[in-house]
Structures are given as C-alpha cells and as structure tokens.
Protein backbone atom coordinates (compact mmCIF):
# COMPACT_ATOMS: atom_id res chain seq x y z
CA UNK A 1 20.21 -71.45 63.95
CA UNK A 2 19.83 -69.69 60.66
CA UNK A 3 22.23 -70.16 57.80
CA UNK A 4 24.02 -66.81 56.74
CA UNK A 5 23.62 -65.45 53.26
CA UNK A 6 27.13 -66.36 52.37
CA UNK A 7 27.26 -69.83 54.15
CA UNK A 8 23.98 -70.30 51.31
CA UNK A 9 25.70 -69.22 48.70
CA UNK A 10 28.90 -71.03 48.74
CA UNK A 11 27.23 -74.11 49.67
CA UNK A 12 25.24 -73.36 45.92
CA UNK A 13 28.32 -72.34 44.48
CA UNK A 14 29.88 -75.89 45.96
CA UNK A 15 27.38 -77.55 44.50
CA UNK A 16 27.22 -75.73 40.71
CA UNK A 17 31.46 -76.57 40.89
CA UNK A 18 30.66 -80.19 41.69
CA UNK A 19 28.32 -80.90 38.65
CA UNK A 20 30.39 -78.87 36.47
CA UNK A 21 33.16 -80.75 37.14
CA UNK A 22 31.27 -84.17 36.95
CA UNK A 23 30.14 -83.11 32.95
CA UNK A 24 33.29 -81.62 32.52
CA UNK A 25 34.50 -85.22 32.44
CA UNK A 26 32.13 -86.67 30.95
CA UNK A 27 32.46 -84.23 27.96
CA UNK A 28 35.89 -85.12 28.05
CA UNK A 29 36.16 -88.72 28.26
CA UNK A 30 33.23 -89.61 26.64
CA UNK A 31 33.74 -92.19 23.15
CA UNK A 32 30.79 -93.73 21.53
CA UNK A 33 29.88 -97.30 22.15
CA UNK A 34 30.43 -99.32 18.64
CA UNK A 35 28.45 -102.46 18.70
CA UNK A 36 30.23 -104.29 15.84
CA UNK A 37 30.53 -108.66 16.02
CA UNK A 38 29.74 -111.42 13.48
CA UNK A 39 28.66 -115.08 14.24
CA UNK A 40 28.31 -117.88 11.42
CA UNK A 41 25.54 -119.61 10.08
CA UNK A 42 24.41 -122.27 7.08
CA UNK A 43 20.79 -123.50 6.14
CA UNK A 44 20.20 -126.80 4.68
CA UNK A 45 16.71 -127.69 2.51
CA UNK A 46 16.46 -131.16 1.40
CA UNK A 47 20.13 -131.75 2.13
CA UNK A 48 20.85 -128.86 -0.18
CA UNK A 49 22.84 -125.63 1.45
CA UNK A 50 21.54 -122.35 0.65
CA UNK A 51 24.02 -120.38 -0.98
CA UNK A 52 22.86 -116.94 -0.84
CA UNK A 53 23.40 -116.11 -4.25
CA UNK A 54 21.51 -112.98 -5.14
CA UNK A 55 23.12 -109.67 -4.42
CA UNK A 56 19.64 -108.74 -2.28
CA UNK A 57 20.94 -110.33 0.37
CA UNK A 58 23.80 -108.37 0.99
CA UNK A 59 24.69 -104.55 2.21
CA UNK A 60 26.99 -102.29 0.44
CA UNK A 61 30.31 -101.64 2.80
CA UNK A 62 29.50 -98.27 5.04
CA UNK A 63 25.92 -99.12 4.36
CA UNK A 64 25.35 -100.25 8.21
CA UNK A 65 25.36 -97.93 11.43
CA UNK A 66 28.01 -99.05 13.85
CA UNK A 67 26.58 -96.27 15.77
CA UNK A 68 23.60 -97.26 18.08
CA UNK A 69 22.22 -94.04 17.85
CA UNK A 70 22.64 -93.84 14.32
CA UNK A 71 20.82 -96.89 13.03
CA UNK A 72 17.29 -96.23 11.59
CA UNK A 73 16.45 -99.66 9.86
CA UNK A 74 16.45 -102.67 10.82
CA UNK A 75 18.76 -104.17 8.19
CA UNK A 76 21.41 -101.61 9.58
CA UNK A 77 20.92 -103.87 13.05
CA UNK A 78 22.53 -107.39 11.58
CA UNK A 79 23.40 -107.89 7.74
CA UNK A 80 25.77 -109.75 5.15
CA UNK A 81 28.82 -108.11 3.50
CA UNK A 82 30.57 -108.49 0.21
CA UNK A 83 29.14 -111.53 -1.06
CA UNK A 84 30.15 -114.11 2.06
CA UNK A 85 27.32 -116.13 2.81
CA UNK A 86 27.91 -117.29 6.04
CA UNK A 87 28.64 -114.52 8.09
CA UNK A 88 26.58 -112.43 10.08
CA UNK A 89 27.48 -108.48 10.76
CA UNK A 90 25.60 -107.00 14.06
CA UNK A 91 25.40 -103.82 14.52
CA UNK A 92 22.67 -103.19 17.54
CA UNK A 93 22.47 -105.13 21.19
CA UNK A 94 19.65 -107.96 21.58
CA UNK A 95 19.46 -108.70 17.91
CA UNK A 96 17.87 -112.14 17.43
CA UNK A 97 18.10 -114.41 14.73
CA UNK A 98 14.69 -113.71 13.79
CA UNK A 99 15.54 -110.25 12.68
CA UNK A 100 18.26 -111.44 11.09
CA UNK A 101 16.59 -113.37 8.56
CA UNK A 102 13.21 -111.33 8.67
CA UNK A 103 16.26 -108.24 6.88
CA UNK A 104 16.46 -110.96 4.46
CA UNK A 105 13.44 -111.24 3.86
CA UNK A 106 12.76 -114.60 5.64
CA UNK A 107 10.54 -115.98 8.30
CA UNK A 108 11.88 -119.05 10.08
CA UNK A 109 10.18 -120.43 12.83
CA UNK A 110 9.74 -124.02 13.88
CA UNK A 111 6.67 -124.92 11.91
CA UNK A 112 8.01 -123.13 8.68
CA UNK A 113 10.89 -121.93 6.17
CA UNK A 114 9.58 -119.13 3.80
CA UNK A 115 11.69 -118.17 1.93
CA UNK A 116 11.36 -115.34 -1.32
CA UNK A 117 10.95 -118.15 -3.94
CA UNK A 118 9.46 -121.07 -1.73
CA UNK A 119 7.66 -122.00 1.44
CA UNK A 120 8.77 -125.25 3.66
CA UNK A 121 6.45 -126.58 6.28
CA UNK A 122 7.32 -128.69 8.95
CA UNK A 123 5.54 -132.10 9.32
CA UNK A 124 6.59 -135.55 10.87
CA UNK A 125 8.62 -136.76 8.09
CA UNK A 126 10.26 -132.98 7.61
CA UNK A 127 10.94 -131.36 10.67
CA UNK A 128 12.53 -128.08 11.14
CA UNK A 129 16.43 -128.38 13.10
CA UNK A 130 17.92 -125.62 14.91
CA UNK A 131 21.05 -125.78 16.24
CA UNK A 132 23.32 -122.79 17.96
CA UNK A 133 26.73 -124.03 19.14
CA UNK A 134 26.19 -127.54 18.57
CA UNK A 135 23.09 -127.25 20.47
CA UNK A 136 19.50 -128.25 19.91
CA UNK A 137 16.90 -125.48 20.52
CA UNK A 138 13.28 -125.11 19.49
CA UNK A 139 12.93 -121.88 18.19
CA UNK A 140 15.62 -119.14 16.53
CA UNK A 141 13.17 -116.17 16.20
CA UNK A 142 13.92 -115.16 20.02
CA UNK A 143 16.89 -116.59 20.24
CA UNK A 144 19.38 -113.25 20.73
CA UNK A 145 22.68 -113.47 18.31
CA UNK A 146 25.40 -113.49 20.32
CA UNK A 147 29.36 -113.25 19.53
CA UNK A 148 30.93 -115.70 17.22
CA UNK A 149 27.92 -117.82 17.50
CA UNK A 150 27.38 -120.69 15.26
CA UNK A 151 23.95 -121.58 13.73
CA UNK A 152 22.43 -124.76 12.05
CA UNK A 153 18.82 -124.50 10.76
CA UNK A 154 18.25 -128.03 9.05
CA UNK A 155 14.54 -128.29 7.06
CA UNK A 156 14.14 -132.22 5.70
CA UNK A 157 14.33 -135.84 6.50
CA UNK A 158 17.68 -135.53 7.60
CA UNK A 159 19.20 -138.00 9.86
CA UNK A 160 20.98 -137.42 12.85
CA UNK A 161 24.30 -138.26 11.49
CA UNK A 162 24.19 -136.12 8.46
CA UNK A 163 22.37 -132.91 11.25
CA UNK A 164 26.31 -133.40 12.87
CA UNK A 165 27.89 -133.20 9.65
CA UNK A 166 26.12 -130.18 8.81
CA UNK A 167 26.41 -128.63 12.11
CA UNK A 168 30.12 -129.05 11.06
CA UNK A 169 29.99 -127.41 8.23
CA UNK A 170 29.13 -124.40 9.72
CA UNK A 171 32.07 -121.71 9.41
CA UNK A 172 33.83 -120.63 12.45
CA UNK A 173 35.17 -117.61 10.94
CA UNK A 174 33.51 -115.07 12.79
CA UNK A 175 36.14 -114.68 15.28
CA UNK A 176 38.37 -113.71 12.02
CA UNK A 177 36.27 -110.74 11.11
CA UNK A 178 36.12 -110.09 14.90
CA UNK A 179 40.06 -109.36 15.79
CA UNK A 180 41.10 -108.92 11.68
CA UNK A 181 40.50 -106.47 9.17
CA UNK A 182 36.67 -106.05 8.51
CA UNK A 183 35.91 -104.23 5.65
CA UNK A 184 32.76 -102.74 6.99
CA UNK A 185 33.89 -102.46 10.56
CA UNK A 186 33.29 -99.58 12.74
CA UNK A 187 36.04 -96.70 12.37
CA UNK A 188 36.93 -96.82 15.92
CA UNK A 189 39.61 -94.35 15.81
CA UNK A 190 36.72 -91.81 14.95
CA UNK A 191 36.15 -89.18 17.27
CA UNK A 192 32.99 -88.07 18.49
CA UNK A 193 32.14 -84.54 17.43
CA UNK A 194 30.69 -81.84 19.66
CA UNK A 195 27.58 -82.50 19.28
CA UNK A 196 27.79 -86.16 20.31
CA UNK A 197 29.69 -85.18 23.12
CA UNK A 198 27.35 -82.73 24.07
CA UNK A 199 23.90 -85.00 23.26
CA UNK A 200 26.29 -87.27 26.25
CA UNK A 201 25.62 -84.70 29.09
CA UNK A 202 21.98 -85.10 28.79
C-alpha cells in the first residue's frame, strides 16, 4: 500500500521537529569543558633539589588555554605559575610527564637527565628514580599526569632511605590549588559565546 503525499510529508516534517529540537538543546545547554588540575613534583641531582629558579620556567597568569579547543602549544597543555616550583598546571587530557618537562625544556627518561645547563646519565652507581605516589615506576615520559599526583625523579647514589625522605618532601598542595583560589584558573563562570555554541551542533 502506497504512502499518501501528506502521510510523507508529516512523517519529514516529524522528523525535521525532532532534530530541531535535539540541537535546540544542545545549543542551549551546552558549557565548555575546562580541563584545569595541578599535581606536585620535586627533582633531586646529587642529593641537591632543583629549585627552578629562572623565570623561563614559568607562564605568565592567563598565558595558558583552559579551553581544549583553544590551546595551540604545547606549553599551554601543562605549565608552572607565579614562581612555585613544585606545582604542575594542566590544561589538556592525557598530558604525560614527558611533555611536561619537554615545555621546560627537559628530557627525562630512565637512562638520562638533560637538563638546559647539564646532562646526567644513568649508570650502576647513579641510577635514575622515579616515583609517582610513593610508587616505583620505570619510565615518566608515558606516564599520563593525573590529578593531585605526586612525583619523585631521584638522579644519584642515593640510598633507599634518603629516596623515602625525598619522596616526602614532595608537596601535596595540589589539591589546594584544586578546590582554592588559583590565580590562573579557568573562569568558569564564563559563558560560551554564539559561536562556541554554534561550532557545538556540528
């Protein structure tokens, strides 16, 4: 049996309602996703802790994307702020540690430390550490940064007593930056414009 004309057409017209309706809310209700958390770190050479010290290693405050489609560099992904130097600022999903360091111009693997002003390589007597959590792992440069995370990377003949200490020592201060005032947090009472709304849909 043949469909009428009009049976067609409302069926279409059902149909055109139904998505317009479905993008309808999504224009509405749509907010941008704001990937903004911190985790802590510290590196120890020779029993010495790197400080950090030069202003190279840090971002000016707005100068990251909390946007995901707004970042464009890498070092808008996972950065320092205002001088602290053990806090990490991520800004991107399945950021590793590797590009964390790599934005500061530092490859860190297991078998080496190079750093701007020196290069460390691993042998018996000077092994590399790592150590996220508390944990032992073998490599950092896969190894995806996850909230309020807590990383040791240990270069030296340093016992296993003194690795504790140090893994200690690392700051748990993330989660303060995480639920307090962050300077270069996202603005998440901004609203999206039009034209993020309407980039959405598609």
């Amino acid at each position: 049996m043949a469909l009428s004309k009009r049976t067609v057409v409302t069926g279409l017209a059902g149909v055109l309602l139904g998505a317009l309706i479905i993008l309808g809310i999504r224009f509405i209700t749509y907010q941008p996703e704001h990937v903004h958390y911190h985790a802590n770190f510290a590196v120890y050479i020779n029993g010495q802790r790197e400080k950090f010290a030069s202003p190279f290693y840090y971002q000016e405050v707005g100068g990251g994307s909390c946007d995901a489609d707004g970042i464009t560099t890498p070092v808008e992904r996972t950065h320092m702020h205002d001088n602290v130097n053990d806090v990490v600022h991520v800004h991107d999903h399945a950021v590793t540690w590797g590009n964390f360091f790599e934005n500061l111009r530092w490859a860190v693997t297991d078998t080496v430390i190079k750093t701007p002003q020196n290069v460390y390589v691993a042998d018996d007597d000077h092994p590399i550490t790592f150590m996220v959590n508390g944990h032992e792992i073998q490599d950092i440069s896969t190894e995806v940064i996850h909230d309020r995370d807590r990383l040791l990377v240990d270069f030296g003949a340093t016992s296993d007593a003194t690795l504790q200490k140090e893994a200690k020592s690392v700051s748990s201060s993330a989660i303060k930056y995480d639920t307090g005032h962050d300077p270069a947090a996202c603005n998440a009472n901004t609203k999206p414009t039009l034209k993020d709304r309407l980039k959405h849909l598609l």
